[in-house]
Protein backbone atom coordinates (compact mmCIF):
# COMPACT_ATOMS: atom_id res chain seq x y z
CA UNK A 1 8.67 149.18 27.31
CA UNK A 2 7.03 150.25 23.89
CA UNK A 3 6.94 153.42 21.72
CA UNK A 4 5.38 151.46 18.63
CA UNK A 5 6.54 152.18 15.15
CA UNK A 6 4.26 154.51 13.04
CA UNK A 7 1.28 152.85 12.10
CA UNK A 8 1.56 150.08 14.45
CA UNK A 9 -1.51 149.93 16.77
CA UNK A 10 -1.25 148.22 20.70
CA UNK A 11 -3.85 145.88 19.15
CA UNK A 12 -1.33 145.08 16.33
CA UNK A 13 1.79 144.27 18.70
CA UNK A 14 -0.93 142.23 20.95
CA UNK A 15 -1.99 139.97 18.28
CA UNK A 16 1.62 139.66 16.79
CA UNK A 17 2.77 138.55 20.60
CA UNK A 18 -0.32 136.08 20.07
CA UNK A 19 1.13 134.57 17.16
CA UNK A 20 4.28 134.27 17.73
CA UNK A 21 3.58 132.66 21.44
CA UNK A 22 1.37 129.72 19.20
CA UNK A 23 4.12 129.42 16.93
CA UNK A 24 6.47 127.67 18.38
CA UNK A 25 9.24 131.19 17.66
CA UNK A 26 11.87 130.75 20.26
CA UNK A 27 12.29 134.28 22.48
CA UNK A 28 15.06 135.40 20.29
CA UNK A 29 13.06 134.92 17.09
CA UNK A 30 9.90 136.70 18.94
CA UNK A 31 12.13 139.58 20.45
CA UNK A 32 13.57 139.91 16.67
CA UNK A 33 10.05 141.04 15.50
CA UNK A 34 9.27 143.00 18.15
CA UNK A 35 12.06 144.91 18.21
CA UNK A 36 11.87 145.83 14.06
CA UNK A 37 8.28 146.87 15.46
CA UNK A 38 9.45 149.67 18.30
CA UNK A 39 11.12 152.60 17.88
CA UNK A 40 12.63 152.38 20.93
CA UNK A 41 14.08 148.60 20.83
CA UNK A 42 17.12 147.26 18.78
CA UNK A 43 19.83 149.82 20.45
CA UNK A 44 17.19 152.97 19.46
CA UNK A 45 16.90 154.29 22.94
CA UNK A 46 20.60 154.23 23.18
CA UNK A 47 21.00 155.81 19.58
CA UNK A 48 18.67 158.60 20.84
CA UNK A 49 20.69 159.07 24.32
CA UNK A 50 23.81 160.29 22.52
CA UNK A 51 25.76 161.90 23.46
CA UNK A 52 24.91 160.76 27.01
CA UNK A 53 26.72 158.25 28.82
CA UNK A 54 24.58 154.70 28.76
CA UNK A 55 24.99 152.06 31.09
CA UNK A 56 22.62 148.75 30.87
CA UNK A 57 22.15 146.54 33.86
CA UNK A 58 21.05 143.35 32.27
CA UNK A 59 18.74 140.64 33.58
CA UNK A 60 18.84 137.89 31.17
CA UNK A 61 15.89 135.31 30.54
CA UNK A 62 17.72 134.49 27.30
CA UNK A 63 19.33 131.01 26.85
CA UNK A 64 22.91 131.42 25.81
CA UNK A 65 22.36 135.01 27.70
CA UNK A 66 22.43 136.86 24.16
CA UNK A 67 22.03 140.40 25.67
CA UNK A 68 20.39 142.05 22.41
CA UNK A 69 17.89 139.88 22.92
CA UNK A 70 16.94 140.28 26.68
CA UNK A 71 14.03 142.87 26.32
CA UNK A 72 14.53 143.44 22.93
CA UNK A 73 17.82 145.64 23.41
CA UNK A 74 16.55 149.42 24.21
CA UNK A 75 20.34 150.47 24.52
CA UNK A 76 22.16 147.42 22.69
CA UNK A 77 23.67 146.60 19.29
CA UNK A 78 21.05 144.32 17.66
CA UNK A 79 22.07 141.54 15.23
CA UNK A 80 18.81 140.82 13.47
CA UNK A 81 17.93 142.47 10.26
CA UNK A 82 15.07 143.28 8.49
CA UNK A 83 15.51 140.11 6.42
CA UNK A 84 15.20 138.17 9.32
CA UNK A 85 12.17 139.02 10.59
CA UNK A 86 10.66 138.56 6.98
CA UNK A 87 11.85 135.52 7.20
CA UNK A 88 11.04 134.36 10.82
CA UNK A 89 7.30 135.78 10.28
CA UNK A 90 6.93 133.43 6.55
CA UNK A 91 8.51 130.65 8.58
CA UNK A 92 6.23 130.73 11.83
CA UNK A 93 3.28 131.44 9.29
CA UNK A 94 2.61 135.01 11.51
CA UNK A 95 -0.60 136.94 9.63
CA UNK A 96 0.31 140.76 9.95
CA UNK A 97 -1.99 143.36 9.92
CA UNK A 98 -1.23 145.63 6.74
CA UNK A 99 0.07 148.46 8.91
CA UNK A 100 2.74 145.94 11.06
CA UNK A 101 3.55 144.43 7.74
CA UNK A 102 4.30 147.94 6.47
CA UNK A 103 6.75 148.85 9.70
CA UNK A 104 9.04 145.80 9.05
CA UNK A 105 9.27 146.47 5.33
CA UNK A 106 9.50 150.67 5.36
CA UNK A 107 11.26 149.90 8.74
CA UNK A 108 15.29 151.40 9.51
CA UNK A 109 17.24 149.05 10.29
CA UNK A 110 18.56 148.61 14.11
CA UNK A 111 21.68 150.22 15.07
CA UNK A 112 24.95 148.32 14.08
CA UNK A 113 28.06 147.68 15.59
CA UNK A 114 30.45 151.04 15.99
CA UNK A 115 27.27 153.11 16.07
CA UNK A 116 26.09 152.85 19.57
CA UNK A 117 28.08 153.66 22.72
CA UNK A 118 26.60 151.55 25.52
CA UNK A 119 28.29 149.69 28.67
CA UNK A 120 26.80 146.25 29.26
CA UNK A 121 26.86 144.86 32.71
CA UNK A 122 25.30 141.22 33.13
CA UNK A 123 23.52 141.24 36.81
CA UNK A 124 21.55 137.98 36.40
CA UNK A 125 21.17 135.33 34.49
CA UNK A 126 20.09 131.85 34.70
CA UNK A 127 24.01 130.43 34.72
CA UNK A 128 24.64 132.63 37.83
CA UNK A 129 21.74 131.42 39.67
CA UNK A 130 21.61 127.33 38.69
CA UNK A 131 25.74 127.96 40.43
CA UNK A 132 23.95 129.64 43.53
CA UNK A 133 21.23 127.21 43.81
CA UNK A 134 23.83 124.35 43.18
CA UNK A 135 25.89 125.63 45.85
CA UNK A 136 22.71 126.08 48.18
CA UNK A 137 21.72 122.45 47.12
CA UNK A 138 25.28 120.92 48.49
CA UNK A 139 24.70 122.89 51.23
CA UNK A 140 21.66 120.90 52.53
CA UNK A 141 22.89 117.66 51.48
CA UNK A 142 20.97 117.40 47.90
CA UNK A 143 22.73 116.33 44.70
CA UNK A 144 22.26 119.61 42.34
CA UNK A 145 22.02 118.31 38.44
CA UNK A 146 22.46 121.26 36.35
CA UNK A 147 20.26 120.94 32.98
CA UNK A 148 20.93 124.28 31.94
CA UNK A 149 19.25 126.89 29.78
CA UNK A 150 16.26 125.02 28.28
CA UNK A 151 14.02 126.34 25.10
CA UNK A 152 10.85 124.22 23.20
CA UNK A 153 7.13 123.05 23.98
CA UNK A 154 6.62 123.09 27.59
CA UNK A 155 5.15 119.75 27.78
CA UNK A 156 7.51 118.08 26.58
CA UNK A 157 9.89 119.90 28.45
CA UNK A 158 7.61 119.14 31.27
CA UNK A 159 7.89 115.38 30.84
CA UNK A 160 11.61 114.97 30.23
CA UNK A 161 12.05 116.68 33.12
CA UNK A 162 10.08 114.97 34.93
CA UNK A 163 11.45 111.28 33.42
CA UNK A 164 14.81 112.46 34.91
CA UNK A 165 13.46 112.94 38.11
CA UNK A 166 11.60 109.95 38.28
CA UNK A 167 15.16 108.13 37.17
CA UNK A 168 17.00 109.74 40.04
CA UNK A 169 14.58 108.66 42.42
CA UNK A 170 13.94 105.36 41.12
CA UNK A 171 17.67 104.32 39.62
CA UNK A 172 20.16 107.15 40.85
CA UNK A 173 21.13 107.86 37.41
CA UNK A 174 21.71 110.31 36.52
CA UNK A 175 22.21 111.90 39.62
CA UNK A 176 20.62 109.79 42.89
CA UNK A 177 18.27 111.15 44.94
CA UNK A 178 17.80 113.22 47.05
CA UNK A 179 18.49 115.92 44.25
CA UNK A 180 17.61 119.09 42.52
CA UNK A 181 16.95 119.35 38.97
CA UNK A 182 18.08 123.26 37.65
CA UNK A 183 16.82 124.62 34.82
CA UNK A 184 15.33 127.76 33.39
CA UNK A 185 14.59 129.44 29.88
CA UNK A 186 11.48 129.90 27.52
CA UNK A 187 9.16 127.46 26.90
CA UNK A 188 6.17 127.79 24.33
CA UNK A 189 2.71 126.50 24.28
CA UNK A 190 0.73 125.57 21.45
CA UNK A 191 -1.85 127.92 20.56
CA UNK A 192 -4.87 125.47 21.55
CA UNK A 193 -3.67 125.86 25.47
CA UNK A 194 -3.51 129.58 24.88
CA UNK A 195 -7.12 129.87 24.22
């Protein structure tokens, strides 16, 4: 979902999502600029809903299931500041186009806390389903190891993961075989696979 700020263009938000993907930003830093770029992210929608009821189903893809952060937060309290995002975009080394570097800086802040009235309900999320796939796993006889919420460069991701599994099935440690590895989150990619 996008209503862009004034100014911004869809070729602006596209090569600001290119950026930050090469950058190594984790989804929270990346959903932190987009949503200081939207006039509808960062708890707007819900500011513009009064004086309507609004209830959010939330599926999160967020490590540590930080629900302003899953889809930027149409309808929920936002954390990140203005400040922030200057500071996220001069630490990933994102180039703005002049108009996206005028939304952040003439931007209004997100909603804060006591301003919004929004009930949060938490439908999925990668805890709930690494304890359903655990409890499928025992089901059928395999060992379920748990590695949680996982964020960084997918290949190396890729290989740890892959060094445990080779350890199970080779040692038993940490978990012997068979087993299933669980894990989910947001990887990045450096920018020369993104090409």
């Amino acid at each position: 979902m996008t209503l862009l700020a004034d100014g911004v263009t869809l070729a602006d938000k596209q090569a600001i999502n290119r950026a930050l993907l090469t950058s190594g930003a984790t989804i929270t830093e990346t959903n932190a600029v987009r949503k200081h770029l939207s006039t509808v992210k960062g708890g707007r929608l819900a500011a513009v809903a009064r004086p309507a009821r609004v209830v959010t189903l939330a599926i999160s893809d967020i490590p540590g299931d930080e629900l302003a952060a899953v889809a930027s937060g149409p309808t929920l309290l936002g954390v990140s500041t203005l400040a922030d995002v200057r500071e996220i975009v001069i630490r990933r080394s994102i180039i703005l186009s002049p108009t996206a570097t005028a939304a952040p800086k003439a931007g209004v802040e997100a909603p804060k806390p006591k301003k919004l009235d929004s009930d949060v309900l938490l439908t999925a999320a990668p805890g709930l389903a690494f304890g359903a796939a655990a409890e499928v796993a025992c089901q059928v006889g395999v060992t379920p190891l748990i590695l949680g919420s996982i964020e960084g460069e997918s290949r190396d991701l890729g290989i740890v993961t892959a060094g445990i599994a080779r350890s199970a099935l080779t040692n038993g440690l940490p978990v012997g075989a068979p087993a299933a590895l669980l894990s989910g989150g947001q990887t990045t990619s450096p920018a020369s696979r993104l090409r």
